[in-house]
PDB file of N, CA and C in Angstrom:
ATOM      1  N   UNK A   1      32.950  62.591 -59.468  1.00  0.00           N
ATOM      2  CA  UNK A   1      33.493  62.678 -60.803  1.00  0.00           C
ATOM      3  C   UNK A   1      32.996  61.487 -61.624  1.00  0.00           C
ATOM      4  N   UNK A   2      32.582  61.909 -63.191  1.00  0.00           N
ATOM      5  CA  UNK A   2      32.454  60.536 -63.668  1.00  0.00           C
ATOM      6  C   UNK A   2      33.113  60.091 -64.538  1.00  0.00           C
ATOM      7  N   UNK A   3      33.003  58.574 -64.552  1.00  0.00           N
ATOM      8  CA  UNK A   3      34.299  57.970 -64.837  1.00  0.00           C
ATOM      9  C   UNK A   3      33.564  58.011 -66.871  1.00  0.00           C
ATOM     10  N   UNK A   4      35.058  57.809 -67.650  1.00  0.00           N
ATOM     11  CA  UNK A   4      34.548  57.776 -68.883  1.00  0.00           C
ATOM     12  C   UNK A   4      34.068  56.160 -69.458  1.00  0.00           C
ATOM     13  N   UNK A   5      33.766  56.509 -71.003  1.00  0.00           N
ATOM     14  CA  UNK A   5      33.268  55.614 -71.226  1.00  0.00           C
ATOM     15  C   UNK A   5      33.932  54.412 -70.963  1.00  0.00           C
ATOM     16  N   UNK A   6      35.387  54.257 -71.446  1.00  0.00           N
ATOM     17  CA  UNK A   6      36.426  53.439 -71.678  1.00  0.00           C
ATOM     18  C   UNK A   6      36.917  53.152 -70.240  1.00  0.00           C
ATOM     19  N   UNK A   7      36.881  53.407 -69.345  1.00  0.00           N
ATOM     20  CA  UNK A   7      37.219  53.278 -68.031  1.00  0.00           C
ATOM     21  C   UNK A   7      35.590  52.093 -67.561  1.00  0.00           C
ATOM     22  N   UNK A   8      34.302  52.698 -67.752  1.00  0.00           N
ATOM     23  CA  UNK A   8      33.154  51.823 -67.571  1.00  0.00           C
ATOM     24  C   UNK A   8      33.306  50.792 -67.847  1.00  0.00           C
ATOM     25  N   UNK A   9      33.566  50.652 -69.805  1.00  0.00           N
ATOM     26  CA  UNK A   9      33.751  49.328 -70.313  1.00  0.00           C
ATOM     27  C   UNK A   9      34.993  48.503 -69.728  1.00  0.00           C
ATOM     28  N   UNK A  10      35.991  48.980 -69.069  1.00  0.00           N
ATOM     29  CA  UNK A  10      37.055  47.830 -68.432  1.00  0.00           C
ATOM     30  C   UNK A  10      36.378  47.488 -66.678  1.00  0.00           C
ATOM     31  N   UNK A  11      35.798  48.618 -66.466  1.00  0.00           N
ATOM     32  CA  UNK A  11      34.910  47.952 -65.127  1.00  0.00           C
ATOM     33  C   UNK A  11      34.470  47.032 -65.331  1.00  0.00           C
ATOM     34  N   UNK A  12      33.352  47.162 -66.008  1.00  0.00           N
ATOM     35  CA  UNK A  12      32.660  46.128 -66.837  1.00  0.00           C
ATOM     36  C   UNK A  12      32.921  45.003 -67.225  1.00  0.00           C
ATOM     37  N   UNK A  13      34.110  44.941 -67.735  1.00  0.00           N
ATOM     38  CA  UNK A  13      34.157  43.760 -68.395  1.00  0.00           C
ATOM     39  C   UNK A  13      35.033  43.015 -67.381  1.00  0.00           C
ATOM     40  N   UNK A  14      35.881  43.595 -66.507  1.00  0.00           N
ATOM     41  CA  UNK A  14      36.370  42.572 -64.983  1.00  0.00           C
ATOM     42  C   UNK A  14      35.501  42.414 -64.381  1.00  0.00           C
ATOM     43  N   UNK A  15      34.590  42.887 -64.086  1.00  0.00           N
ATOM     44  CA  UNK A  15      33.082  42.302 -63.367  1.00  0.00           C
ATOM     45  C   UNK A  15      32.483  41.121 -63.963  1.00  0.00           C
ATOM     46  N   UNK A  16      32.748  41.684 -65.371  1.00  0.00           N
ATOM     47  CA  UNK A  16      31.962  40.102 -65.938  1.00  0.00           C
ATOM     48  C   UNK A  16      32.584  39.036 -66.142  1.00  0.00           C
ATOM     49  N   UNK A  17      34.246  39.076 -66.014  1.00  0.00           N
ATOM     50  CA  UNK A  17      35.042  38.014 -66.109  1.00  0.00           C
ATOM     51  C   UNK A  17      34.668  37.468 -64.568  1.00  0.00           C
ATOM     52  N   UNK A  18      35.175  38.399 -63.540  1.00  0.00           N
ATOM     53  CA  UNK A  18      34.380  37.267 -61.921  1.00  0.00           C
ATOM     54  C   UNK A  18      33.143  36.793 -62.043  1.00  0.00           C
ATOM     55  N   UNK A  19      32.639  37.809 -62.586  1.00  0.00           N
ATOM     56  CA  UNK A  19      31.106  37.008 -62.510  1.00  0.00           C
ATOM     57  C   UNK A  19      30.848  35.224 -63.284  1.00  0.00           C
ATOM     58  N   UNK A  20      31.645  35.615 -64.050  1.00  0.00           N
ATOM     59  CA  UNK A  20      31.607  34.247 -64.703  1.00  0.00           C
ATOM     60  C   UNK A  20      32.510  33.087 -64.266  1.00  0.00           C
ATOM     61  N   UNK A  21      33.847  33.376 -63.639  1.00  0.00           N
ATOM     62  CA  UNK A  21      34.360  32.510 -62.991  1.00  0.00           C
ATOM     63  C   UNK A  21      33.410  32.129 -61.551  1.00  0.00           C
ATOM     64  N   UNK A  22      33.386  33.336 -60.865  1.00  0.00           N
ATOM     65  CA  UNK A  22      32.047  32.792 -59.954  1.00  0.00           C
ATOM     66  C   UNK A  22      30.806  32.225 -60.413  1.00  0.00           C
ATOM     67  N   UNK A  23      29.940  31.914 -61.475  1.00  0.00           N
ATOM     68  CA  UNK A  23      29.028  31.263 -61.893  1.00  0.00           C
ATOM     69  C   UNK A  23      29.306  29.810 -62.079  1.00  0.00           C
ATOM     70  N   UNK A  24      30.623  29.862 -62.667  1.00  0.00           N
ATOM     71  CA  UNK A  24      31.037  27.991 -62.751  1.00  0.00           C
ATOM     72  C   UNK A  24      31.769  27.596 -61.385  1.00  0.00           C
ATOM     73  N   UNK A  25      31.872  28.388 -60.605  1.00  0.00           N
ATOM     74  CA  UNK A  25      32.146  27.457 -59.214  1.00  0.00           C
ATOM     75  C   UNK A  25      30.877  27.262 -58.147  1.00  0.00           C
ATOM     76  N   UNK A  26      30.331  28.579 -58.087  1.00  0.00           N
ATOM     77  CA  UNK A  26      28.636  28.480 -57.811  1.00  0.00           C
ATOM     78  C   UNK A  26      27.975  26.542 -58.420  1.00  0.00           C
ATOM     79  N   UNK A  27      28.144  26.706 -59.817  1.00  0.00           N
ATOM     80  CA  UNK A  27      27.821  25.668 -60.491  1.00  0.00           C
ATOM     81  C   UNK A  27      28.085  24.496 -60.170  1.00  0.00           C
ATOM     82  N   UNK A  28      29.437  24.230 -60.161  1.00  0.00           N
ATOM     83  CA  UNK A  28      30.185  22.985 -59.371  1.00  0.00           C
ATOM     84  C   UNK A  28      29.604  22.739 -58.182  1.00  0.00           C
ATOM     85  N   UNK A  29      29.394  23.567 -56.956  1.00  0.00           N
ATOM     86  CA  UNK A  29      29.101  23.233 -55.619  1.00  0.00           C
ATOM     87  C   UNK A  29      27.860  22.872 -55.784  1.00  0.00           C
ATOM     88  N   UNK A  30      26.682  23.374 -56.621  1.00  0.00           N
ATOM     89  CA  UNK A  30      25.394  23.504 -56.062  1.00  0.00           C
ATOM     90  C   UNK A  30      24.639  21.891 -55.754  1.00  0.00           C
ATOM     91  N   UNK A  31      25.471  21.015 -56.383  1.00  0.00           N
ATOM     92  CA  UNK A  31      24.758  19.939 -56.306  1.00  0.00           C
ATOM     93  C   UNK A  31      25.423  19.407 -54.375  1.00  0.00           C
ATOM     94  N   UNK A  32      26.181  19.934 -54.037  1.00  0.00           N
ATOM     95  CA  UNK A  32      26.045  19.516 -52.825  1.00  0.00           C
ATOM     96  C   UNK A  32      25.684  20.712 -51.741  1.00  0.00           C
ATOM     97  N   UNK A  33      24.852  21.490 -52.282  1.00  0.00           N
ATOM     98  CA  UNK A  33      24.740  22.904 -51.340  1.00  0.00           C
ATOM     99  C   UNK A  33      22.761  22.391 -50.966  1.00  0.00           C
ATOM    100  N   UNK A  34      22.355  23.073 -49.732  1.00  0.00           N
ATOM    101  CA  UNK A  34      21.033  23.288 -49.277  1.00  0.00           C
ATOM    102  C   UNK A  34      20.051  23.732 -50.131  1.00  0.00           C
ATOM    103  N   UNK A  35      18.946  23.710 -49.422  1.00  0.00           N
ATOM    104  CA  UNK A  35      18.312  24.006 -50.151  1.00  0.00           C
ATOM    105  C   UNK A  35      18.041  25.703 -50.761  1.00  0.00           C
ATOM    106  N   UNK A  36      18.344  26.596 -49.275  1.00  0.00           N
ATOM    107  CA  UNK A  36      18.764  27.888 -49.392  1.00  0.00           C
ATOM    108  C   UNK A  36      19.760  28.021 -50.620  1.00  0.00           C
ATOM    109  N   UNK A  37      20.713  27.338 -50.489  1.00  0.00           N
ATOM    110  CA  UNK A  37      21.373  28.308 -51.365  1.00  0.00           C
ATOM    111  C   UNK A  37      21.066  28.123 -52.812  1.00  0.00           C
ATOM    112  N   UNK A  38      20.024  26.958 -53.073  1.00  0.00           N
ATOM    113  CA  UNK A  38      19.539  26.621 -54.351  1.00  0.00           C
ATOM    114  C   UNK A  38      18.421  27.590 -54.975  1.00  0.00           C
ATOM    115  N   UNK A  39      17.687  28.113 -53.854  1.00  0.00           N
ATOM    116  CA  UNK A  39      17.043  29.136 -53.965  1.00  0.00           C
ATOM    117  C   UNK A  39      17.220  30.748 -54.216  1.00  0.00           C
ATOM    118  N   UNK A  40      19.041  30.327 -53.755  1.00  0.00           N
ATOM    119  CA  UNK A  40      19.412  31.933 -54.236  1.00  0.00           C
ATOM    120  C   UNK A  40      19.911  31.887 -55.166  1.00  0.00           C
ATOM    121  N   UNK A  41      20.667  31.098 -55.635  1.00  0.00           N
ATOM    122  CA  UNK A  41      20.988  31.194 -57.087  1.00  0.00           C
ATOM    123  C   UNK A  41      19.682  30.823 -58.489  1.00  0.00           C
ATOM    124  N   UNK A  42      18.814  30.187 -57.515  1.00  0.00           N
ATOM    125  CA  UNK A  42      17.714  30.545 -58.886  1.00  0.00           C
ATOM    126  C   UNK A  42      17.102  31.481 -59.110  1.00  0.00           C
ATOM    127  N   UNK A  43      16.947  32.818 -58.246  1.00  0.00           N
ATOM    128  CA  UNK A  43      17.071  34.389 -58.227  1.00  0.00           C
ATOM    129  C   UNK A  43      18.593  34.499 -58.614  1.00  0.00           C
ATOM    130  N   UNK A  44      19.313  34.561 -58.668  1.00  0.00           N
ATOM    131  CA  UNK A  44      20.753  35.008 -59.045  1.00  0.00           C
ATOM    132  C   UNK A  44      20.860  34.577 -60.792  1.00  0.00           C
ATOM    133  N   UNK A  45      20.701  33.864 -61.179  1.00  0.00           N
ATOM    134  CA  UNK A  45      20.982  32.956 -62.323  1.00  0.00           C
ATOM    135  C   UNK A  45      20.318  33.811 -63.474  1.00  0.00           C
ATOM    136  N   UNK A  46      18.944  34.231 -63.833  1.00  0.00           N
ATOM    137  CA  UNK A  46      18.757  35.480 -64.120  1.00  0.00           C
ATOM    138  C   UNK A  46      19.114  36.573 -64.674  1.00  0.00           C
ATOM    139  N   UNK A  47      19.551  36.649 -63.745  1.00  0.00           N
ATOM    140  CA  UNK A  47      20.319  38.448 -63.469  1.00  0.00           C
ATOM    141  C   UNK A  47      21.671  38.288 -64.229  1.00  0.00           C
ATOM    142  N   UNK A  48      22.378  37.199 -64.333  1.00  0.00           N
ATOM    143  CA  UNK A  48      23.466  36.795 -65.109  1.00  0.00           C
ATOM    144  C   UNK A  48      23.441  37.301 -66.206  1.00  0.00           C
ATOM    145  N   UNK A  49      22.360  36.577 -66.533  1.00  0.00           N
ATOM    146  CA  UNK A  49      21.881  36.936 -68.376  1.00  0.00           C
ATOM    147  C   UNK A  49      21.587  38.309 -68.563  1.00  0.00           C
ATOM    148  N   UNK A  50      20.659  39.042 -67.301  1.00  0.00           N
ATOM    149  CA  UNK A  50      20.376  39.973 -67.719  1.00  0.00           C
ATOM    150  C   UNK A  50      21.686  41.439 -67.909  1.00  0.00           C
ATOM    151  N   UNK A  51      22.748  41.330 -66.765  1.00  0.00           N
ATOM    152  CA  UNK A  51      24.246  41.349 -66.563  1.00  0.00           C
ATOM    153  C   UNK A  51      24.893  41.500 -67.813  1.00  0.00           C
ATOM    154  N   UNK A  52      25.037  40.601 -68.330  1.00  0.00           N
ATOM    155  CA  UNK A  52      25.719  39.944 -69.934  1.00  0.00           C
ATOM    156  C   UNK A  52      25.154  40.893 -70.712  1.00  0.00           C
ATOM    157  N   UNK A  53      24.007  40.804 -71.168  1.00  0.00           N
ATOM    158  CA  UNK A  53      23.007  41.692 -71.944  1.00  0.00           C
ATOM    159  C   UNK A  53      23.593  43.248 -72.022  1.00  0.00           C
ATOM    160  N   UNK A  54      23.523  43.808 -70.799  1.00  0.00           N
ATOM    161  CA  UNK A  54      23.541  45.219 -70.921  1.00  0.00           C
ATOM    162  C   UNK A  54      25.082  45.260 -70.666  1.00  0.00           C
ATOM    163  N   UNK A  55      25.488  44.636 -71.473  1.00  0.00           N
ATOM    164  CA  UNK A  55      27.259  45.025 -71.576  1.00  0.00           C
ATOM    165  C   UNK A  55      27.252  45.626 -72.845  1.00  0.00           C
ATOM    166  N   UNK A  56      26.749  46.036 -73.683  1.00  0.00           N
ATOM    167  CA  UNK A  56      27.216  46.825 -74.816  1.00  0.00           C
ATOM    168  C   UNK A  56      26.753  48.659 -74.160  1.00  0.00           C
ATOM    169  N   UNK A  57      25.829  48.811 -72.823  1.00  0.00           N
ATOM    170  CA  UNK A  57      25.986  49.879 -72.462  1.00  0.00           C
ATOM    171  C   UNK A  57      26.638  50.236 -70.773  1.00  0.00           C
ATOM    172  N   UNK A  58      27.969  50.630 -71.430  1.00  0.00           N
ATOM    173  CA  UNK A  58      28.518  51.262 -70.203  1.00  0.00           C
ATOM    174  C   UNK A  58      28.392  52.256 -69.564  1.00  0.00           C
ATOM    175  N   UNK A  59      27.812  51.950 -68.371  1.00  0.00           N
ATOM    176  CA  UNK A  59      26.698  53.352 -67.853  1.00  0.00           C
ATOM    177  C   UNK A  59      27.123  53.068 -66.526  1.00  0.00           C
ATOM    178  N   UNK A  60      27.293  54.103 -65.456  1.00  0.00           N
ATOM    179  CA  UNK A  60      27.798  53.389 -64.229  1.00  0.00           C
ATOM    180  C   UNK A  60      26.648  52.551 -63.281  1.00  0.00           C
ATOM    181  N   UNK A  61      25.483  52.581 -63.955  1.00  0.00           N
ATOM    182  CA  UNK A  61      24.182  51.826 -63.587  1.00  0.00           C
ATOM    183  C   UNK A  61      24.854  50.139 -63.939  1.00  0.00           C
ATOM    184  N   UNK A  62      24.854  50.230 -64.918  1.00  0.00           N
ATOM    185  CA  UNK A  62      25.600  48.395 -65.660  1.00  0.00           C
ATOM    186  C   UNK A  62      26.829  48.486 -64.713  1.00  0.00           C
ATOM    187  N   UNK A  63      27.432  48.951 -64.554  1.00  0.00           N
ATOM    188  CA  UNK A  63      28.801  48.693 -63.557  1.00  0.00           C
ATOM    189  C   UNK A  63      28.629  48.368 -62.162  1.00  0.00           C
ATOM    190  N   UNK A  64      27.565  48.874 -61.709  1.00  0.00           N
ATOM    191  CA  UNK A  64      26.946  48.874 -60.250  1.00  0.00           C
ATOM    192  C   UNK A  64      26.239  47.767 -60.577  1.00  0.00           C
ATOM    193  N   UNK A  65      25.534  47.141 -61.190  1.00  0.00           N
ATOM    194  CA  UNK A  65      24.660  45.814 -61.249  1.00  0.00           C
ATOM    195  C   UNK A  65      25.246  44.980 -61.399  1.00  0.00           C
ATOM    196  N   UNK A  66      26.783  45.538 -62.160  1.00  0.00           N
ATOM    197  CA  UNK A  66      27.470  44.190 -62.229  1.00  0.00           C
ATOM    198  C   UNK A  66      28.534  43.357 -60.943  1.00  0.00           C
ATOM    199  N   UNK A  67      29.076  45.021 -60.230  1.00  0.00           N
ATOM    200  CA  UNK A  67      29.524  44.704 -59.273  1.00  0.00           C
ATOM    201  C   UNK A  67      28.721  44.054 -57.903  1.00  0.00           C
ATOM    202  N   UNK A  68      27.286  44.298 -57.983  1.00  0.00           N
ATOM    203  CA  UNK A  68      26.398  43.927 -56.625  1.00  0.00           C
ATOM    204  C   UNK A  68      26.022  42.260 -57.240  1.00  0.00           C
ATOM    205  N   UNK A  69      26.387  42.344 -58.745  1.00  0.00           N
ATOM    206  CA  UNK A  69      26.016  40.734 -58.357  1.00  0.00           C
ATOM    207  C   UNK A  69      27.383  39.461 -58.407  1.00  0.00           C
ATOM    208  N   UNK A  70      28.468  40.467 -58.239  1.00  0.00           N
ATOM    209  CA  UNK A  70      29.700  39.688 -57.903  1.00  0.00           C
ATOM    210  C   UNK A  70      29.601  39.746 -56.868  1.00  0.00           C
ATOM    211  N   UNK A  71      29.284  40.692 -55.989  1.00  0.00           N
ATOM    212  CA  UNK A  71      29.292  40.205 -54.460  1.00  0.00           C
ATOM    213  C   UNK A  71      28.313  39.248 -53.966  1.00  0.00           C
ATOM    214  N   UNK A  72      26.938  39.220 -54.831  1.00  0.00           N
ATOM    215  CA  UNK A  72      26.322  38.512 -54.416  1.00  0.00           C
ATOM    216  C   UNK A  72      26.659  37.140 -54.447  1.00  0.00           C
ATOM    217  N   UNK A  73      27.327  36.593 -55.357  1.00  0.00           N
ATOM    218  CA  UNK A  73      28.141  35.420 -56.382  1.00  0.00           C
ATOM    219  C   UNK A  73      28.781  34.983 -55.515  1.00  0.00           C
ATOM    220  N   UNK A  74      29.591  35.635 -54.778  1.00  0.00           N
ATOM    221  CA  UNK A  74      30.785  35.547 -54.128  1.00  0.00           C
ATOM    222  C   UNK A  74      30.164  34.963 -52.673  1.00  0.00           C
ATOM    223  N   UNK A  75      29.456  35.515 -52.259  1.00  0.00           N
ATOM    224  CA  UNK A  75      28.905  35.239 -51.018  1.00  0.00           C
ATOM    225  C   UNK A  75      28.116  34.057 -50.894  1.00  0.00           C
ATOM    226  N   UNK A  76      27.485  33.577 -52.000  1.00  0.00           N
ATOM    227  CA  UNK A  76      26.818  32.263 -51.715  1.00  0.00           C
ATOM    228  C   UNK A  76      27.712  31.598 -52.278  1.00  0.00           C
ATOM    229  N   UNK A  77      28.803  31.820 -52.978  1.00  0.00           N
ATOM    230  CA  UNK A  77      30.162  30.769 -52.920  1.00  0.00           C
ATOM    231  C   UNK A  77      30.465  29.905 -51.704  1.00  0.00           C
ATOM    232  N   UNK A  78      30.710  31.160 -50.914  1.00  0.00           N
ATOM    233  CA  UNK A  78      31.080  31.209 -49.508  1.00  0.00           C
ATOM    234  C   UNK A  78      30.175  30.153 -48.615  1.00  0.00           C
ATOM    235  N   UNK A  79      28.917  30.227 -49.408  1.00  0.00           N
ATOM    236  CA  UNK A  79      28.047  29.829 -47.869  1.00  0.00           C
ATOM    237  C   UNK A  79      28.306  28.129 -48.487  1.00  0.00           C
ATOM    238  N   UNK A  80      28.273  27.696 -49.865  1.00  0.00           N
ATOM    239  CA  UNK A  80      28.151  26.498 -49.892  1.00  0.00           C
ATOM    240  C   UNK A  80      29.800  25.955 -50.340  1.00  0.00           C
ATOM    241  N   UNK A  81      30.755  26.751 -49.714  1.00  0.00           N
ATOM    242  CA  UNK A  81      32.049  26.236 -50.074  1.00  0.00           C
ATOM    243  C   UNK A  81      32.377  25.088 -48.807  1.00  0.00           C
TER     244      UNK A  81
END
């Protein structure tokens, strides 16, 4: 079933609220994180912007990009928490 527009845009936009609380804690740690994980967030960091960007179209494509890069967010939280 697909979800409507107005249902996308609140996906959406809680994805992009974690995403962004996860970007400033990402942020905070990185100066004491490896070198790995400096390398994934400079592939990750990117995609942020690009994330942000395609928020005026709620498509379940933007909802899925937004959710795979909260997990991604989340997980190198993890590795340099």
């Amino acid at each position: 079933m697909s979800q409507t527009t107005s249902e996308l845009k609140n996906e959406y936009q809680r994805s992009l609220e974690l995403m962004r609380t996860l970007r400033d804690e990402v942020r905070l740690k990185l100066h004491l994180a490896g070198m790995d994980a400096k390398d994934e967030w400079r592939k990750l960091e990117p995609r942020l912007a690009e994330v942000e960007k395609a928020g005026t179209e709620f498509t379940e494509a933007t909802c899925k990009a937004a959710s795979e890069l909260v997990q991604r967010l989340s997980k190198l939280r993890s590795s340099i928490s």
